[in-house]
Protein backbone atom coordinates (compact mmCIF):
# COMPACT_ATOMS: atom_id res chain seq x y z
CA UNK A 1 7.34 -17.00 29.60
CA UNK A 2 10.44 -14.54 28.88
CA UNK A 3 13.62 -16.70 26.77
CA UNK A 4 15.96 -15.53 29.01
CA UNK A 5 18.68 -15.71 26.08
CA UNK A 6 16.46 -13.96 23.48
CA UNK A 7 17.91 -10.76 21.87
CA UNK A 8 15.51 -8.87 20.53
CA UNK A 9 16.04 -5.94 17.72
CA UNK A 10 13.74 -3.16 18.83
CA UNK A 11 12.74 -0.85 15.91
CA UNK A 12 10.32 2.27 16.55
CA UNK A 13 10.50 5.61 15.40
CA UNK A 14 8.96 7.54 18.54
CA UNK A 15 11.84 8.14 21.52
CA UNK A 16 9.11 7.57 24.27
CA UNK A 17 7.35 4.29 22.63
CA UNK A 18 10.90 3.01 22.10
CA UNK A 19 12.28 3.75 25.84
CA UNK A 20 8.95 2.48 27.30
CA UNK A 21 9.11 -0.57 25.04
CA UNK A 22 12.69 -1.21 25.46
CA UNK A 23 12.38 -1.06 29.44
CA UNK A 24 9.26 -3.30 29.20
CA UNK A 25 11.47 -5.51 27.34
CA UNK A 26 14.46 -5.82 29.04
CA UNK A 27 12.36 -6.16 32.46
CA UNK A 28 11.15 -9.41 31.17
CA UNK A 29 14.51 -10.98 30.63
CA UNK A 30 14.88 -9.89 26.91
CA UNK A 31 18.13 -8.72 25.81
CA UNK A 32 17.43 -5.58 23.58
CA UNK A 33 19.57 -3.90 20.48
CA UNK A 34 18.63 -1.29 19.17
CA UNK A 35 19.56 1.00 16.37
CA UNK A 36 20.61 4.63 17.51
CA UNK A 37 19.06 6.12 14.48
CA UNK A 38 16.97 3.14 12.60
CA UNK A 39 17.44 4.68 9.27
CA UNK A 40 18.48 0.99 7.53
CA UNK A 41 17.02 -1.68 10.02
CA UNK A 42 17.35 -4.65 7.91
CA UNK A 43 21.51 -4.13 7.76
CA UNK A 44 20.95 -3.47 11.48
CA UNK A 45 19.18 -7.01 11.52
CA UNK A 46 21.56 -8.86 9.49
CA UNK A 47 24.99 -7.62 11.92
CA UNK A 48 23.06 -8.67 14.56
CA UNK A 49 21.41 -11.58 13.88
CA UNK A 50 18.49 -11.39 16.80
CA UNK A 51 16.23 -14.17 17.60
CA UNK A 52 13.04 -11.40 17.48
CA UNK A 53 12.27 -8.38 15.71
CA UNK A 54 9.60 -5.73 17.26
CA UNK A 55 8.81 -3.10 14.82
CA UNK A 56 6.71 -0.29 15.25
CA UNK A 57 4.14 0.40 11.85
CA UNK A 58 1.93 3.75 11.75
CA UNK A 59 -0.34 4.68 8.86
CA UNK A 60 1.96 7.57 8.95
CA UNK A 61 5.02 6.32 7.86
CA UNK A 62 4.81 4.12 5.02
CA UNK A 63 8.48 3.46 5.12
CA UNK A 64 7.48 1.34 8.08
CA UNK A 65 5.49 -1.00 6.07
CA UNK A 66 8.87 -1.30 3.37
CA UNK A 67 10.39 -1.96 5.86
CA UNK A 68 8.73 -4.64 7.10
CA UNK A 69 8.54 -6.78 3.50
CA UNK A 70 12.28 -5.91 3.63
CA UNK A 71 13.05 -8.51 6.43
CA UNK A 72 11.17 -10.94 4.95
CA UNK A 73 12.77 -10.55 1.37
CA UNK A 74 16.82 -10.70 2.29
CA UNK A 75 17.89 -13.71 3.04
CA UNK A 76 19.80 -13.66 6.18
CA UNK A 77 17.09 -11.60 8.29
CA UNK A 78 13.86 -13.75 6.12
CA UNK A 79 13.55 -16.20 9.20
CA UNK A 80 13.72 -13.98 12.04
CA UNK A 81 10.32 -13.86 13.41
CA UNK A 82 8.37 -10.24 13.94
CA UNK A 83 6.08 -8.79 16.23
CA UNK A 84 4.47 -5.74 14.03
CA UNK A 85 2.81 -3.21 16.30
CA UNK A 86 0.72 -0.36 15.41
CA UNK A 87 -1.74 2.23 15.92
CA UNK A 88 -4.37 1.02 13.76
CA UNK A 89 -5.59 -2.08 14.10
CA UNK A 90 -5.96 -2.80 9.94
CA UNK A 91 -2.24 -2.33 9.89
CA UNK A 92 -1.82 -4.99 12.50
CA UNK A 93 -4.11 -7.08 11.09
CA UNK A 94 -2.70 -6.93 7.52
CA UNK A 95 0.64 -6.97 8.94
CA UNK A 96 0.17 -10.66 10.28
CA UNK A 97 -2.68 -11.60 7.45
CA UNK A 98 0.26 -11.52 4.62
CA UNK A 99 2.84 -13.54 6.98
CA UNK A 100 5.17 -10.39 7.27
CA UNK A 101 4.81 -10.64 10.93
CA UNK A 102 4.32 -14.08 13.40
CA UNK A 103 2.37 -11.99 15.84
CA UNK A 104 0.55 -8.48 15.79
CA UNK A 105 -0.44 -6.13 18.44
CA UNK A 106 -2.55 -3.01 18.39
CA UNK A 107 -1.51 -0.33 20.72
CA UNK A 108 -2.10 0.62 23.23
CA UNK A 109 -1.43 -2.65 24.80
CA UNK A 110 -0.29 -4.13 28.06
CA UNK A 111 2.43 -5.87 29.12
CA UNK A 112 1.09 -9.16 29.53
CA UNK A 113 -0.14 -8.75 25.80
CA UNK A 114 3.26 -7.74 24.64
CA UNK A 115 4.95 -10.66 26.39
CA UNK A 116 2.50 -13.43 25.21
CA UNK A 117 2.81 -12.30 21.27
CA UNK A 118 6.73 -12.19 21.92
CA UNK A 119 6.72 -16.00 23.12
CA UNK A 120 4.63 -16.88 20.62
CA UNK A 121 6.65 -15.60 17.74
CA UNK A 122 9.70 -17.24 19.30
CA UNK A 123 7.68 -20.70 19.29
CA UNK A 124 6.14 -20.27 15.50
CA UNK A 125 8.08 -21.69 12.51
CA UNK A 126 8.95 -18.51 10.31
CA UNK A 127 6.04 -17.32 7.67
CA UNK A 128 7.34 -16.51 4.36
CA UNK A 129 4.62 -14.06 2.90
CA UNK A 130 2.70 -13.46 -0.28
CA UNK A 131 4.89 -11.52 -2.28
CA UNK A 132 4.83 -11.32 -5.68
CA UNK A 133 7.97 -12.14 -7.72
CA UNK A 134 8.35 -8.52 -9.14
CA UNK A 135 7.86 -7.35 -6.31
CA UNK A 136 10.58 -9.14 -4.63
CA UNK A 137 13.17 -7.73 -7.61
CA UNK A 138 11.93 -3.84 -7.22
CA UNK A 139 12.31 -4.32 -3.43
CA UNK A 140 15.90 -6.28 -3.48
CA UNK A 141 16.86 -3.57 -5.85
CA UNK A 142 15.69 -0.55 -4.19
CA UNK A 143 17.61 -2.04 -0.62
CA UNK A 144 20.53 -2.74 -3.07
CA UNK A 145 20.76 -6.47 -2.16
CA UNK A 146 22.92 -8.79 -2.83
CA UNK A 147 20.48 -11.30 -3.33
CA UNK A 148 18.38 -10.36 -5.74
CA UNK A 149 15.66 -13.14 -6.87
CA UNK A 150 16.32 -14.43 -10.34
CA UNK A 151 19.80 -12.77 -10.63
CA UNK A 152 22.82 -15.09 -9.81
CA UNK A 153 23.13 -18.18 -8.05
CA UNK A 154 21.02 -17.94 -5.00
CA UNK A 155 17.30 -19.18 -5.35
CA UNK A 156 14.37 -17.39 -5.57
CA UNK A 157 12.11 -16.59 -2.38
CA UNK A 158 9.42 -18.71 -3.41
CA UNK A 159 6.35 -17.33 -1.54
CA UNK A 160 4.11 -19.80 0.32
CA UNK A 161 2.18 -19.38 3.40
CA UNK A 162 2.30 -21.71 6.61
């Protein structure tokens, strides 16, 4: 069942995943952003405030994976809820084990499978994942956020699973 008013923030890597993606996407009543070159997707996230993030994750690019805990640690992109897809099938797995993403999917996939997970992350409550505290500091500092836990007067991401 597509939410017609959706938009979701499409981030992969590969031009042809991305276009085949994006016109699967958009031809189930998704409204689609995405970033011309996705070299900072979280800043990308937080302008445009989308009710879904898809993100692309290959063994390859271990950015992808940063990139992922990044959502989950700033605060204004922390509740959007992610569909992780990748390659490899531990990646998915781990990707959805540690609450960084509502839903998973292994590619290749079809359609049907791509729409389901996407509904279902819309309907979950947001998972806030295992990260440790440090952890949370190194990344805020390395994405030079603003809110960094333990500095200032915002609170801490206190990590809990659903």
């Amino acid at each position: 069942m597509p939410y017609r008013d959706s938009t979701v923030l499409l981030i992969e890597h590969d031009p042809d995943l991305r276009e085949i993606e994006q016109l699967v996407l958009t031809e189930a009543g998704y409204r689609v952003e995405t970033p011309s070159a996705p070299t900072d997707p979280v800043s990308f996230a937080e302008r445009t405030q989308p009710d879904l993030i898809v993100i692309g994750i290959r063994p390859a690019r271990p950015r992808d994976w940063q990139t992922l805990v990044s959502f989950k640690v700033h605060t204004q992109t922390r509740t959007i809820p992610v569909v992780a897809i990748s390659t490899s099938s531990q990646m998915a797995a781990a990707a959805q084990a540690t609450s960084l993403a509502e839903q998973s999917i292994v590619a290749p996939f079809d359609i049907e499978t791509l729409e389901n997970a996407l509904a279902q992350a819309l309907d979950m409550p947001p998972s806030f994942p295992m990260i440790p505290f440090a952890a949370q500091r190194q990344l805020a500092i390395a994405n030079d956020a603003t809110d960094i836990p333990g500095r200032g007067t915002r609170q801490p991401l206190i990590p809990f699973s659903r």
